[in-house]
N, C-alpha and C. Protein backbone atom coordinates (compact mmCIF):
# COMPACT_ATOMS: atom_id res chain seq x y z
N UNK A 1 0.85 -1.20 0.00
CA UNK A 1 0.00 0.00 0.00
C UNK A 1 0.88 1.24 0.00
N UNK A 2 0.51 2.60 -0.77
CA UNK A 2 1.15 3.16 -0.79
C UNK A 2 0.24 4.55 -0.09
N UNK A 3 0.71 5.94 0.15
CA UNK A 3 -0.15 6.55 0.59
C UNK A 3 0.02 8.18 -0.32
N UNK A 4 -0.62 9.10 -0.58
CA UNK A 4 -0.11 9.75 -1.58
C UNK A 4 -0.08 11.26 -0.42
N UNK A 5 0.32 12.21 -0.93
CA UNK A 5 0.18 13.50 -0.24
C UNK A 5 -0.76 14.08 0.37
N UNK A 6 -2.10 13.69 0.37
CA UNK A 6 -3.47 14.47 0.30
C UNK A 6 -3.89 13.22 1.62
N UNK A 7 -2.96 11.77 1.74
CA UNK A 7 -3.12 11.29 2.59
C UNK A 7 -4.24 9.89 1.90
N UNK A 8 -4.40 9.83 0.98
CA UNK A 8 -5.39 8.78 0.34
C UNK A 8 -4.43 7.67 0.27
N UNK A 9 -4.69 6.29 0.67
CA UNK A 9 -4.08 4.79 0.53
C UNK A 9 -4.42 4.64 -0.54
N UNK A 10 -3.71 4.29 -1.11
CA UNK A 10 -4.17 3.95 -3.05
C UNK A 10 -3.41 1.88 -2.92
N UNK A 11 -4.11 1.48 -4.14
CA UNK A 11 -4.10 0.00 -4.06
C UNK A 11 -1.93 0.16 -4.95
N UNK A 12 -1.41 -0.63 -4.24
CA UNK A 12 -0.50 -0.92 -5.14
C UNK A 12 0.72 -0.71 -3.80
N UNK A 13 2.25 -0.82 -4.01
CA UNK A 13 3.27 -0.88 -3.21
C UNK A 13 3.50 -1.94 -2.61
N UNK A 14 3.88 -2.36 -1.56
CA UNK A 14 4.22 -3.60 -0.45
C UNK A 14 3.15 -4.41 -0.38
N UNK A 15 3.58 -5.40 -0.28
CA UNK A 15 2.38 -6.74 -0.02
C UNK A 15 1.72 -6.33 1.58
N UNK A 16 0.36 -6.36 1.69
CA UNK A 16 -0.09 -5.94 2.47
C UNK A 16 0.64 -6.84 3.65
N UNK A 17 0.79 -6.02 5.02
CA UNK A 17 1.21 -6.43 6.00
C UNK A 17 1.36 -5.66 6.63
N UNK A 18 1.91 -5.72 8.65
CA UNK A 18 1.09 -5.28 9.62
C UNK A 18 1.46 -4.01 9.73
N UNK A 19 2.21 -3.40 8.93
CA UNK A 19 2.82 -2.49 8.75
C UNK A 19 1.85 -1.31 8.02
N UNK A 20 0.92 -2.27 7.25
CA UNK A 20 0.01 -1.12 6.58
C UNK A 20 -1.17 -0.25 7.22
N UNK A 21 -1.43 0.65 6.82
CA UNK A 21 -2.95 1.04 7.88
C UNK A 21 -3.94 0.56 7.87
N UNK A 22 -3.88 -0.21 6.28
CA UNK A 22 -5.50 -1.24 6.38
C UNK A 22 -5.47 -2.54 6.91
N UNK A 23 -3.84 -2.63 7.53
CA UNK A 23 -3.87 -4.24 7.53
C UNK A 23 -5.01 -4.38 8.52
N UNK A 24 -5.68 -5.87 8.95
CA UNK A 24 -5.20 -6.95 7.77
C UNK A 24 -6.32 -7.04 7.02
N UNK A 25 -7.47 -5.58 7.13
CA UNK A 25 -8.68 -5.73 5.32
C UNK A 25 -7.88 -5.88 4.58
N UNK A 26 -7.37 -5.19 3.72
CA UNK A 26 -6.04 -5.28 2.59
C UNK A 26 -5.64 -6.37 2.36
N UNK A 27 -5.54 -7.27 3.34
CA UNK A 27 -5.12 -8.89 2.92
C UNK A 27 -6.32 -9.58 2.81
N UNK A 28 -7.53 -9.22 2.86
CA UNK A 28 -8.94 -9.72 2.27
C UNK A 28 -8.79 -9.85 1.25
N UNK A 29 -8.98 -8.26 1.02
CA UNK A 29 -9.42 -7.64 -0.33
C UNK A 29 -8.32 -8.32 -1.26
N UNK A 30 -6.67 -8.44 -0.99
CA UNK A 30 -5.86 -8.83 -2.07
C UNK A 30 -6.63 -10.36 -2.33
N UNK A 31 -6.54 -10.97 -0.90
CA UNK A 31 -6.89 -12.09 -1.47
C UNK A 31 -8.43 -12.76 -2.11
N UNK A 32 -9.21 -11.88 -2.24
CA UNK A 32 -10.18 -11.91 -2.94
C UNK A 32 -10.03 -11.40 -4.62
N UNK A 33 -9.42 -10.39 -4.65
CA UNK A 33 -8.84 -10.09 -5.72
C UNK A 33 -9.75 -8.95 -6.37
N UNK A 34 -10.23 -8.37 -5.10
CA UNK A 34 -10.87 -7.21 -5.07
C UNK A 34 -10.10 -6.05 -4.61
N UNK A 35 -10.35 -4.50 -5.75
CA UNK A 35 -10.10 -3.55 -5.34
C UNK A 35 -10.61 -2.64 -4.47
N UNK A 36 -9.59 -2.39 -3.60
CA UNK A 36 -9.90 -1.43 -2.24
C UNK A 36 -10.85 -0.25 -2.66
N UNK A 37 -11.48 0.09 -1.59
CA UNK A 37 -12.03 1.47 -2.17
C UNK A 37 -11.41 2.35 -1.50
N UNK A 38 -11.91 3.83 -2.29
CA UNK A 38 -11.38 5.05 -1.64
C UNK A 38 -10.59 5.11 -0.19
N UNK A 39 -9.70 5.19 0.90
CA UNK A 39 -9.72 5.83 1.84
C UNK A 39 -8.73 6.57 2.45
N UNK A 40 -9.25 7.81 2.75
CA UNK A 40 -8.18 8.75 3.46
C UNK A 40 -8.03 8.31 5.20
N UNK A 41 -6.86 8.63 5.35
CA UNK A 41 -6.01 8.75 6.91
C UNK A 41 -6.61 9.96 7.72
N UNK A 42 -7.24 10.56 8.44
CA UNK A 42 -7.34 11.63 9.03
C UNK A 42 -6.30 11.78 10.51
N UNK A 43 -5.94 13.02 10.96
CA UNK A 43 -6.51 13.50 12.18
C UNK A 43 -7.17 12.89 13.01
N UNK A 44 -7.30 12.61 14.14
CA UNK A 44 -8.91 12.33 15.48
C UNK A 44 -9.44 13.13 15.32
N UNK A 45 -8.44 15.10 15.34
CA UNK A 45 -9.82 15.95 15.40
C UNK A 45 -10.40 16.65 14.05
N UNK A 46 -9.73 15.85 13.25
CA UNK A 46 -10.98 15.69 11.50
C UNK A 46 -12.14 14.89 11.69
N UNK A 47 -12.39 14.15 11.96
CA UNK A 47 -13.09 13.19 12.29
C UNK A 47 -14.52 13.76 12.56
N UNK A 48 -15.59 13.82 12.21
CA UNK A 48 -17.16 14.63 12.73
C UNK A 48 -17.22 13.43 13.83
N UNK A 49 -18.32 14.65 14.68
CA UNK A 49 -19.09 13.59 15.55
C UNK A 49 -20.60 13.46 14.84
N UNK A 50 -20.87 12.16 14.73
CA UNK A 50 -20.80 11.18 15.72
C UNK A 50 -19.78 10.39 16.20
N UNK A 51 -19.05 10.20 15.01
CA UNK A 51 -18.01 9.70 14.77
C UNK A 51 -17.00 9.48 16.20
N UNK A 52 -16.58 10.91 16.33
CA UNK A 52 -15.32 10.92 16.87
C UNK A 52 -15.63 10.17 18.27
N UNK A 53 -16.77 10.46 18.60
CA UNK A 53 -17.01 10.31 19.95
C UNK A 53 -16.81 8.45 20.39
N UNK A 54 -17.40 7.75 19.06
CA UNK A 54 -17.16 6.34 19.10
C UNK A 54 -15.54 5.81 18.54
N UNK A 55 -14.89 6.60 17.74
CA UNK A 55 -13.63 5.98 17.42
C UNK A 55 -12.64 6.84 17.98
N UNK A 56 -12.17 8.07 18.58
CA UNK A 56 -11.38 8.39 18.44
C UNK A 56 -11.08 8.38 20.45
N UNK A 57 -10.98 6.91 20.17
CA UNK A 57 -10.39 6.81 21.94
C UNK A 57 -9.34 5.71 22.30
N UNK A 58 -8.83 5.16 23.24
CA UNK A 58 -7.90 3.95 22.95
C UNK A 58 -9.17 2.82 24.13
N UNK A 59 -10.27 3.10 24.02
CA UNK A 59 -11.06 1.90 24.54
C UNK A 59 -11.11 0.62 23.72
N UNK A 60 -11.73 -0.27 23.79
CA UNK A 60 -12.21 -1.25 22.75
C UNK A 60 -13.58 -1.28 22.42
N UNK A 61 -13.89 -1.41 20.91
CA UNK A 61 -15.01 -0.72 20.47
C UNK A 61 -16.22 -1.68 20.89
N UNK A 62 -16.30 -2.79 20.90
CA UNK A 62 -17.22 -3.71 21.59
C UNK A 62 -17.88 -3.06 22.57
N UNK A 63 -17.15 -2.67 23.53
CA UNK A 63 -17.89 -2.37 24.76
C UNK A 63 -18.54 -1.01 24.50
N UNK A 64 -17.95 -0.07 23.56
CA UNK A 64 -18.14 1.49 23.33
C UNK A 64 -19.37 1.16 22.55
N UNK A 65 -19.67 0.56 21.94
CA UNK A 65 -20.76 0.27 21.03
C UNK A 65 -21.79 -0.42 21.47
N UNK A 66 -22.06 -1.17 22.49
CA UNK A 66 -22.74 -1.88 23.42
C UNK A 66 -23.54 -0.77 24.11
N UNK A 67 -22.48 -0.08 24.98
CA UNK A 67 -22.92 1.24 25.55
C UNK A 67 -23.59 2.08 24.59
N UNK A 68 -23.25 1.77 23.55
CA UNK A 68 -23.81 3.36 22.98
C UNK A 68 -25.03 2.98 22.66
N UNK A 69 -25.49 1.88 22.29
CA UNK A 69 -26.94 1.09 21.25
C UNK A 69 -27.22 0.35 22.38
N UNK A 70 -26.83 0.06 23.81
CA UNK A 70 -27.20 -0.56 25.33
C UNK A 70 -27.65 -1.75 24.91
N UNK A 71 -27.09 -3.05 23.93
CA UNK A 71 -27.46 -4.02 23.62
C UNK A 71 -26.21 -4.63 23.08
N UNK A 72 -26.08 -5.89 23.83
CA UNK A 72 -24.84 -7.02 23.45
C UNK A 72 -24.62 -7.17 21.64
N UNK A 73 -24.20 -7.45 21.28
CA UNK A 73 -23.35 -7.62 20.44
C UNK A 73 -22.94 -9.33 19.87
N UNK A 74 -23.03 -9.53 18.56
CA UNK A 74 -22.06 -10.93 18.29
C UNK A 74 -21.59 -10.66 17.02
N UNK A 75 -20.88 -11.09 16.48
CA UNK A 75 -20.59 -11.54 15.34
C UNK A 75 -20.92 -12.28 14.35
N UNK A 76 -20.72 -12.12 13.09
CA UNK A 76 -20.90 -12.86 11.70
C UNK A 76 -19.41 -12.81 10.99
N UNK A 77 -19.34 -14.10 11.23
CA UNK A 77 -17.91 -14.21 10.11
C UNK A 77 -18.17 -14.43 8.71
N UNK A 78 -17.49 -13.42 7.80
CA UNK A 78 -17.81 -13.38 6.43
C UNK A 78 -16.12 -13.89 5.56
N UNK A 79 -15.51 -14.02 6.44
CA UNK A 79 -14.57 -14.80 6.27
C UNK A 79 -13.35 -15.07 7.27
N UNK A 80 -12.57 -16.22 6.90
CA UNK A 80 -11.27 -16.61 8.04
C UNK A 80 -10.38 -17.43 7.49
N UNK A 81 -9.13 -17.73 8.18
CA UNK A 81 -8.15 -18.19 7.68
C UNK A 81 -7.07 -18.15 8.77
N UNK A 82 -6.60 -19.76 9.09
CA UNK A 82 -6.21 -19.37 10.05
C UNK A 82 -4.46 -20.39 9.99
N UNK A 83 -3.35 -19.40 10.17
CA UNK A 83 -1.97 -20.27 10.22
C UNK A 83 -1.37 -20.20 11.07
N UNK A 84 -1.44 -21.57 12.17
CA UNK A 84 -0.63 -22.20 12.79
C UNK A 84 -1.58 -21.17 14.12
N UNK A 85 -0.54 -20.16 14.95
CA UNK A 85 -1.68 -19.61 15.55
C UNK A 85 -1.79 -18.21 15.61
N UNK A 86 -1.80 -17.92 14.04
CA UNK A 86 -2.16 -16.80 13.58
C UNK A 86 -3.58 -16.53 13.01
N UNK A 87 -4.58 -16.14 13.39
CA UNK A 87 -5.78 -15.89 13.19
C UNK A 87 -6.84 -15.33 12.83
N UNK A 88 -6.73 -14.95 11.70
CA UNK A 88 -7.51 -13.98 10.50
C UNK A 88 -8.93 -14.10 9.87
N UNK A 89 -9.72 -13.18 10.64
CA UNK A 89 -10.79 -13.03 10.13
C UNK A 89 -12.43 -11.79 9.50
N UNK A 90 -12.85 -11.95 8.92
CA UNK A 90 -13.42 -10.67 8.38
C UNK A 90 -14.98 -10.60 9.02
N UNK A 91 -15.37 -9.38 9.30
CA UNK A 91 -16.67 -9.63 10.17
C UNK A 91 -17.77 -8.75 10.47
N UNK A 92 -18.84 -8.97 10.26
CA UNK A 92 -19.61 -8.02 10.81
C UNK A 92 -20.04 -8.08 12.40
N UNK A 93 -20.48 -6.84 12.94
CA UNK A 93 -21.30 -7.07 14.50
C UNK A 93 -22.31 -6.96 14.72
N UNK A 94 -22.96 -7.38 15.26
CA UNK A 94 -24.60 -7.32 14.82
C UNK A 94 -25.05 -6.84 16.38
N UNK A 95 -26.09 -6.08 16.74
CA UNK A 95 -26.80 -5.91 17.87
C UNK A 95 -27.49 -7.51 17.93
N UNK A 96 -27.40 -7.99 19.45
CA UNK A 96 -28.28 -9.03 19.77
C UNK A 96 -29.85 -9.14 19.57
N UNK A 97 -30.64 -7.98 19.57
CA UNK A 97 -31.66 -7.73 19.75
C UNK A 97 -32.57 -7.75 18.32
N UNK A 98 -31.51 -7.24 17.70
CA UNK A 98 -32.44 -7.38 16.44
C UNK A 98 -31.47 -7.60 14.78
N UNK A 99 -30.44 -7.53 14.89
CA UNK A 99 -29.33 -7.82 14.14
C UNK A 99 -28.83 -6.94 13.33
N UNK A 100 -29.02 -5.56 13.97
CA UNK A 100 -28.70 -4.41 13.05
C UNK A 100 -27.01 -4.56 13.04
N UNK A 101 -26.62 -4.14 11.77
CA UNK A 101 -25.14 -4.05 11.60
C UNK A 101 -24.09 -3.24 12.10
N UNK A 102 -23.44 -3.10 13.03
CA UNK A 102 -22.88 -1.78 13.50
C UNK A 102 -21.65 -1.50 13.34
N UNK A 103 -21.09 -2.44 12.67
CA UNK A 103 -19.86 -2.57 12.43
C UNK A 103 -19.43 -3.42 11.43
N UNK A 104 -18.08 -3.24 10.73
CA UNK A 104 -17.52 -4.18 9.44
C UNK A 104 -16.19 -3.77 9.59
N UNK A 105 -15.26 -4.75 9.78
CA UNK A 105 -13.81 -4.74 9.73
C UNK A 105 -13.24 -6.37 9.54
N UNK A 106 -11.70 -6.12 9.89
CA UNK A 106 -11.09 -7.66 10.22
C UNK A 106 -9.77 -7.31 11.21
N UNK A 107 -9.73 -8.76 11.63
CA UNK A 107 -9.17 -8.80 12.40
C UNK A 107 -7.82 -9.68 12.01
N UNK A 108 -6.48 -9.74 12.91
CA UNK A 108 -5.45 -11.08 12.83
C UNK A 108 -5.31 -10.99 14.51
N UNK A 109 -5.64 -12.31 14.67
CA UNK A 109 -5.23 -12.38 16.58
C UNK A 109 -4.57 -13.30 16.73
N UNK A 110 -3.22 -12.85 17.55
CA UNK A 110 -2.49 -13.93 18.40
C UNK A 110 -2.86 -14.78 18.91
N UNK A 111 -3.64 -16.00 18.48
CA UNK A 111 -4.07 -16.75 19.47
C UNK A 111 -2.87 -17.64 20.86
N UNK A 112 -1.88 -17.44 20.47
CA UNK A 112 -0.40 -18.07 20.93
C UNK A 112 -0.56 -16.97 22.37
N UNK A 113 -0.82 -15.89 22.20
CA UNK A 113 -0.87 -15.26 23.36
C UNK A 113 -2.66 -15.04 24.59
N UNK A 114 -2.95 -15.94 24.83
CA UNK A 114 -4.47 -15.70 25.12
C UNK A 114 -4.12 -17.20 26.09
N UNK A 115 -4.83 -17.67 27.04
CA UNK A 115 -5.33 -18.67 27.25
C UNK A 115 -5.97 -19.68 26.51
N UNK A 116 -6.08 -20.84 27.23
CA UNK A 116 -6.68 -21.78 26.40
C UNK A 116 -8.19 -21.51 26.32
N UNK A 117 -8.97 -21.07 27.13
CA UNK A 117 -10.40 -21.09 27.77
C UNK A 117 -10.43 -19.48 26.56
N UNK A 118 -10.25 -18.07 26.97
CA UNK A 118 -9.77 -17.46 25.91
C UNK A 118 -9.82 -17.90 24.42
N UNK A 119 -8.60 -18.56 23.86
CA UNK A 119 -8.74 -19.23 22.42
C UNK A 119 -9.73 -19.28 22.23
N UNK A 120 -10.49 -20.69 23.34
CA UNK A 120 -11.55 -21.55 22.34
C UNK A 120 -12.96 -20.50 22.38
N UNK A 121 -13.01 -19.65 23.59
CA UNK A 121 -14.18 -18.14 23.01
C UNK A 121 -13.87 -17.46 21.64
N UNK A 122 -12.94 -17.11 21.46
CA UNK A 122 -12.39 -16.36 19.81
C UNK A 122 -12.80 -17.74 18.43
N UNK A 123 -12.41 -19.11 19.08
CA UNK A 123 -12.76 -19.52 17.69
C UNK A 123 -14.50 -20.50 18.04
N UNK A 124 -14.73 -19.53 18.85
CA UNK A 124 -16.46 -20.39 18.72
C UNK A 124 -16.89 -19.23 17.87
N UNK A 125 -16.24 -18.07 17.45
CA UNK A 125 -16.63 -17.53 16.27
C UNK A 125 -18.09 -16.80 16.66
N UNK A 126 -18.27 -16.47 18.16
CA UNK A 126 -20.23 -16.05 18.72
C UNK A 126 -19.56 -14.33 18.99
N UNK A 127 -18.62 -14.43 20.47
CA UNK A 127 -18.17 -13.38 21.05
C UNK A 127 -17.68 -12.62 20.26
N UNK A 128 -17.26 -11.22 19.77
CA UNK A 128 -16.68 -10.70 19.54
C UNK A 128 -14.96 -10.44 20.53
N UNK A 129 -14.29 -9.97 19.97
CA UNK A 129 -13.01 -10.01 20.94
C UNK A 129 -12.72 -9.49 22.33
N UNK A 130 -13.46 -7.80 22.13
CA UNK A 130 -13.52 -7.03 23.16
C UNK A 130 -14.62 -7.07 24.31
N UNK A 131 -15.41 -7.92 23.74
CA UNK A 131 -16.53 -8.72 24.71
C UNK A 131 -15.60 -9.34 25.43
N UNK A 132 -14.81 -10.40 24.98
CA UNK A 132 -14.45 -11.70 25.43
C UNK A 132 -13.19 -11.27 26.40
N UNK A 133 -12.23 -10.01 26.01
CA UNK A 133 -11.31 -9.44 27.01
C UNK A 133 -12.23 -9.31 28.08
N UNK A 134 -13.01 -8.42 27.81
CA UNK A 134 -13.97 -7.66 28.79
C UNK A 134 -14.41 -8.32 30.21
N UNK A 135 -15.18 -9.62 29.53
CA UNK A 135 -15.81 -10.56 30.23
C UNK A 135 -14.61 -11.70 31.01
N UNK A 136 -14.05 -11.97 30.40
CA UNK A 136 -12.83 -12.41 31.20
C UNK A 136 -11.41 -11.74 31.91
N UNK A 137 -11.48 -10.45 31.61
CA UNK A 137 -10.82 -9.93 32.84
C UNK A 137 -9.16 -9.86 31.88
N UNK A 138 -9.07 -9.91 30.83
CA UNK A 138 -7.78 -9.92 30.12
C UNK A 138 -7.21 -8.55 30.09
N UNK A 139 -6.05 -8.40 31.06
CA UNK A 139 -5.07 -6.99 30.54
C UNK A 139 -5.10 -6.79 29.50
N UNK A 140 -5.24 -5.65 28.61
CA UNK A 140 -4.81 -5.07 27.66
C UNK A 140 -5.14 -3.75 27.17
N UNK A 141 -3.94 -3.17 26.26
CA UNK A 141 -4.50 -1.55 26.10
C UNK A 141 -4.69 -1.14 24.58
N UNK A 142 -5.21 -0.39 24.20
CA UNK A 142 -5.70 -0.10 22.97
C UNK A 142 -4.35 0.82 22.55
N UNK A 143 -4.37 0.81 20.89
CA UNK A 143 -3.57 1.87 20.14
C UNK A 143 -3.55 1.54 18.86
N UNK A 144 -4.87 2.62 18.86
CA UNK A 144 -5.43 3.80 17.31
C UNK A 144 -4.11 4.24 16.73
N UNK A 145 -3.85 3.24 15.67
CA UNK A 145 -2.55 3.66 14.81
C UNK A 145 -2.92 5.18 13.73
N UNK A 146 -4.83 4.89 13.08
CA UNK A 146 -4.53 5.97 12.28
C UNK A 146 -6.83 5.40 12.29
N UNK A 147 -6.85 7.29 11.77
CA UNK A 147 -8.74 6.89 11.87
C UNK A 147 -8.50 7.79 10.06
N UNK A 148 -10.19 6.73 9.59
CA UNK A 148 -10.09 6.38 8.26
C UNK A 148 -11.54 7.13 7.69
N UNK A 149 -11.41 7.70 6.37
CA UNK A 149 -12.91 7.87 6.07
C UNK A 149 -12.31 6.91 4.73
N UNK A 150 -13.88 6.43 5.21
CA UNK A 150 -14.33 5.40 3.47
C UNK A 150 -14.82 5.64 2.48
N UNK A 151 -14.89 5.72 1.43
CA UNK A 151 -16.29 5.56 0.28
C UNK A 151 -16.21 4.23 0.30
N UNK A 152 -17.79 4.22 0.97
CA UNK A 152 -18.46 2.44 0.96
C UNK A 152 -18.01 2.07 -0.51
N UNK A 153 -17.86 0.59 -0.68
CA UNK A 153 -17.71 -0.10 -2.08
C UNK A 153 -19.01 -1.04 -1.72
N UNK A 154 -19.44 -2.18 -2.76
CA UNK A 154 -20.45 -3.11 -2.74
C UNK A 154 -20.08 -4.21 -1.61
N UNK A 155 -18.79 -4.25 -1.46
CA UNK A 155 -19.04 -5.33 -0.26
C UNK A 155 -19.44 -4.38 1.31
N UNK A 156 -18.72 -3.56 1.68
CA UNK A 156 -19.32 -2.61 2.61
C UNK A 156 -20.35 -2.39 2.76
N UNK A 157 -21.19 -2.21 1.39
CA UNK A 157 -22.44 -1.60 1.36
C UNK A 157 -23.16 -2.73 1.96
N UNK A 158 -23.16 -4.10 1.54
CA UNK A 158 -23.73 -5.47 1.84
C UNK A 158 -23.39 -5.47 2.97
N UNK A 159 -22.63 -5.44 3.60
CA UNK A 159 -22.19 -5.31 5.20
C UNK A 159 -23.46 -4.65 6.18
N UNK A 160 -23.40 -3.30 5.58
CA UNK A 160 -24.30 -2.27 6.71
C UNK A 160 -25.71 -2.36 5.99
N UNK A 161 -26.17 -3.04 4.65
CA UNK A 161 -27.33 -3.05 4.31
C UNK A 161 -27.35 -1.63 3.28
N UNK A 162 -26.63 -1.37 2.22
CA UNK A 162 -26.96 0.12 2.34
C UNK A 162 -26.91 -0.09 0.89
N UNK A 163 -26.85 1.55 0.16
CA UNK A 163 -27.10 1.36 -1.32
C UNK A 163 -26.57 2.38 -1.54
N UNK A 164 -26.10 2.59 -3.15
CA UNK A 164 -25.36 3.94 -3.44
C UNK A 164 -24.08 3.31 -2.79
N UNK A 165 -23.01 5.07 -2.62
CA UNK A 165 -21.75 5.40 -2.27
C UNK A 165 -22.14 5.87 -1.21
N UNK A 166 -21.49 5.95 0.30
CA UNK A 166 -21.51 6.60 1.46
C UNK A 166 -19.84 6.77 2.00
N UNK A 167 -20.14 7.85 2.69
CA UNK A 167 -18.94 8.66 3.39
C UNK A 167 -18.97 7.82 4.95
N UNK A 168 -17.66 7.09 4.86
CA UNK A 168 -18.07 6.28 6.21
C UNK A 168 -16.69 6.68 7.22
N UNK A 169 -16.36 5.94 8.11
CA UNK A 169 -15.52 6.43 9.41
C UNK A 169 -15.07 4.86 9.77
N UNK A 170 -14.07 4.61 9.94
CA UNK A 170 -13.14 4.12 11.29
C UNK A 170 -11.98 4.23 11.65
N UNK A 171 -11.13 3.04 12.45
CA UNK A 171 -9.99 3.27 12.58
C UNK A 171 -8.79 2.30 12.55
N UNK A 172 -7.98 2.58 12.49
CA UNK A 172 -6.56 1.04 12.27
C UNK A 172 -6.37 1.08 13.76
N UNK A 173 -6.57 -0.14 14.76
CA UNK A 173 -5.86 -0.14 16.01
C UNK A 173 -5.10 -0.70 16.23
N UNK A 174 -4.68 -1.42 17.45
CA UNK A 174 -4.05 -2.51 17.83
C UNK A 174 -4.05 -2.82 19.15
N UNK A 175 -4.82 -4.06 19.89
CA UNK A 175 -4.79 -4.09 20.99
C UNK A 175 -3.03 -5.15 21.40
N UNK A 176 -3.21 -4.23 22.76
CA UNK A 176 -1.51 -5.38 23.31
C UNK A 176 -1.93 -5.39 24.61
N UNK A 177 -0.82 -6.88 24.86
CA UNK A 177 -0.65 -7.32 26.10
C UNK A 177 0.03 -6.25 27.05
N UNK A 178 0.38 -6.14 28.38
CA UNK A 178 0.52 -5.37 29.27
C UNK A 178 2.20 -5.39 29.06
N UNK A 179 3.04 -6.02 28.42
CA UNK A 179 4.46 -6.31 27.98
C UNK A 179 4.31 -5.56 26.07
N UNK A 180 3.76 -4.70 25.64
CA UNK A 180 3.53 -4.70 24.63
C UNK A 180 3.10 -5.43 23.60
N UNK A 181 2.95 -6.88 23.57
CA UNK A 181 3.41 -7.50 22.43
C UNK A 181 1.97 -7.08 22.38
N UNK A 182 1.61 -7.06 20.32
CA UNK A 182 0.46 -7.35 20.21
C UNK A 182 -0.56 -8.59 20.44
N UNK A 183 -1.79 -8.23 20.87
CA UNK A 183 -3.05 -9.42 20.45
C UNK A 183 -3.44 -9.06 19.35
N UNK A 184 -4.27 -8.40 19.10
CA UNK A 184 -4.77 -8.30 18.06
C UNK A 184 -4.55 -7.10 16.95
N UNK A 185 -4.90 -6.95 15.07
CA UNK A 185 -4.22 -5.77 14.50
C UNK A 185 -5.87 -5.75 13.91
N UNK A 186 -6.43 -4.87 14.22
CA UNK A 186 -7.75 -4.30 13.86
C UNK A 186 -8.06 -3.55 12.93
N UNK A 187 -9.29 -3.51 11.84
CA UNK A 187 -9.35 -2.12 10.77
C UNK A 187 -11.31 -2.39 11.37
N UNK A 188 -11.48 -1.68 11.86
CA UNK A 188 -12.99 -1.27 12.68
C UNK A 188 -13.44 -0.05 11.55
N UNK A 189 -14.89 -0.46 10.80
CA UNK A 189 -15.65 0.63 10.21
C UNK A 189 -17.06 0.61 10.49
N UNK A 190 -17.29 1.51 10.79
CA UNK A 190 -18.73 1.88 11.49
C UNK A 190 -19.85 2.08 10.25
N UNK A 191 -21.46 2.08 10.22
CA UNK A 191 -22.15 2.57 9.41
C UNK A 191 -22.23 3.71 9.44
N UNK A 192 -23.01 3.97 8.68
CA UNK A 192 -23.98 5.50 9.48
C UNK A 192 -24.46 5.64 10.28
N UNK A 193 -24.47 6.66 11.40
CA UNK A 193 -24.89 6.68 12.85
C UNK A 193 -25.39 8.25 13.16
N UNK A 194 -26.87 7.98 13.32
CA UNK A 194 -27.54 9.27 13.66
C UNK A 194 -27.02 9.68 15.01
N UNK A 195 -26.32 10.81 14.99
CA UNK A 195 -25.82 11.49 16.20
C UNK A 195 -26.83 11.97 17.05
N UNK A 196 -27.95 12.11 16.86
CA UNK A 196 -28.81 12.25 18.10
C UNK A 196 -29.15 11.09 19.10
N UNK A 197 -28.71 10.21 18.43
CA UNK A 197 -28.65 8.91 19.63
C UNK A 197 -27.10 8.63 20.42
N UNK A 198 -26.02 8.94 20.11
CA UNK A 198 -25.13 8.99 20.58
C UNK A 198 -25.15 9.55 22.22
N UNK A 199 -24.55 8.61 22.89
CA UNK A 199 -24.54 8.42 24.81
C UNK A 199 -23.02 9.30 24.67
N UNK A 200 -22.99 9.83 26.01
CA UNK A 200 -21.94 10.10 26.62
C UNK A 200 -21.49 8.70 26.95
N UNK A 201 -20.13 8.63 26.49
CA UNK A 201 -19.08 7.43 26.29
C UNK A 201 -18.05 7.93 27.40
């Protein structure tokens, strides 16, 4: 990936890896053999609210998003791939309650670093990650490498249910263990989100 002056990731340069800002979407998309869409790098304080208020923090978004829509959360894996105990997968989050979409990213997780009890929550493929820290009590701290606006493409759009082109928001993170190493390398993108429902977070 390369990045140009104006700050736009354009498709082409280094084989995607953890080094990039989209990793590890970018290693979807290559390996689907689909082109990336549009996205610029911002600022936190470019970022509009609603936005900012849900991405531009070092929490984990599970729980920020729970709070904000006051309803649990699971997952849909739309894809995975997994080497040795490296752990890659693409996903939507769905509210429990009624299965609205609130989220679309991917993930790569250390499973080598987690417990065993841990692991086997991440590959029952239900919890989301930051649930599963949450709920089990796992050290770790967040770090927002870089926050992103999108132009939705057709798989995005299928993601959040949507139609047309939309101006969307997230961010590249990385959660780590309390020794630095990473757990997990995150690309988190949100739908559209009417800011009059937005909670103090």
């Amino acid at each position: 990936m390369t990045s140009d002056a104006a700050g736009t990731l354009a498709v082409g340069g280094p084989t995607p890896g953890t080094g990039s800002m989209l990793y590890p979407l970018d290693a979807f998309y290559a390996r689907e053999r689909r082109a990336l869409p549009r996205i610029d790098v911002l600022p936190g304080e470019a970022v509009p609210e609603p936005y900012r208020s849900l991405l531009v923090h070092e929490r984990d978004m599970t729980p920020t998003l729970e709070a904000h829509y006051g309803c649990d959360i699971h997952i849909e894996v739309w894809g995975r791939e997994r080497r040795g105990e490296a752990y890659y997968r693409e996903v939507v989050l769905r509210l429990d309650h009624d299965q609205r979409p609130v989220e679309f990213g991917a993930n790569h997780v250390h499973l080598a670093r987690f417990d065993p009890e841990v692991r086997r929550l991440i590959l029952d493929e239900y919890l989301p990650l930051g649930h599963i820290l949450k709920m089990r009590g796992v050290p770790h701290v967040g770090r927002p490498l870089a926050y992103l606006r999108i132009e939705s493409d057709d798989l995005i759009n299928r993601a959040f249910r949507l139609r047309g082109r939309h101006t969307l928001y997230g961010r590249r993170n990385t959660l780590r263990d309390m020794s630095g190493r990473p757990l997990s390398d995150i690309i988190e993108i949100l739908p559209p989100v009417d800011g009059t429902n937005v909670r103090n977070l």
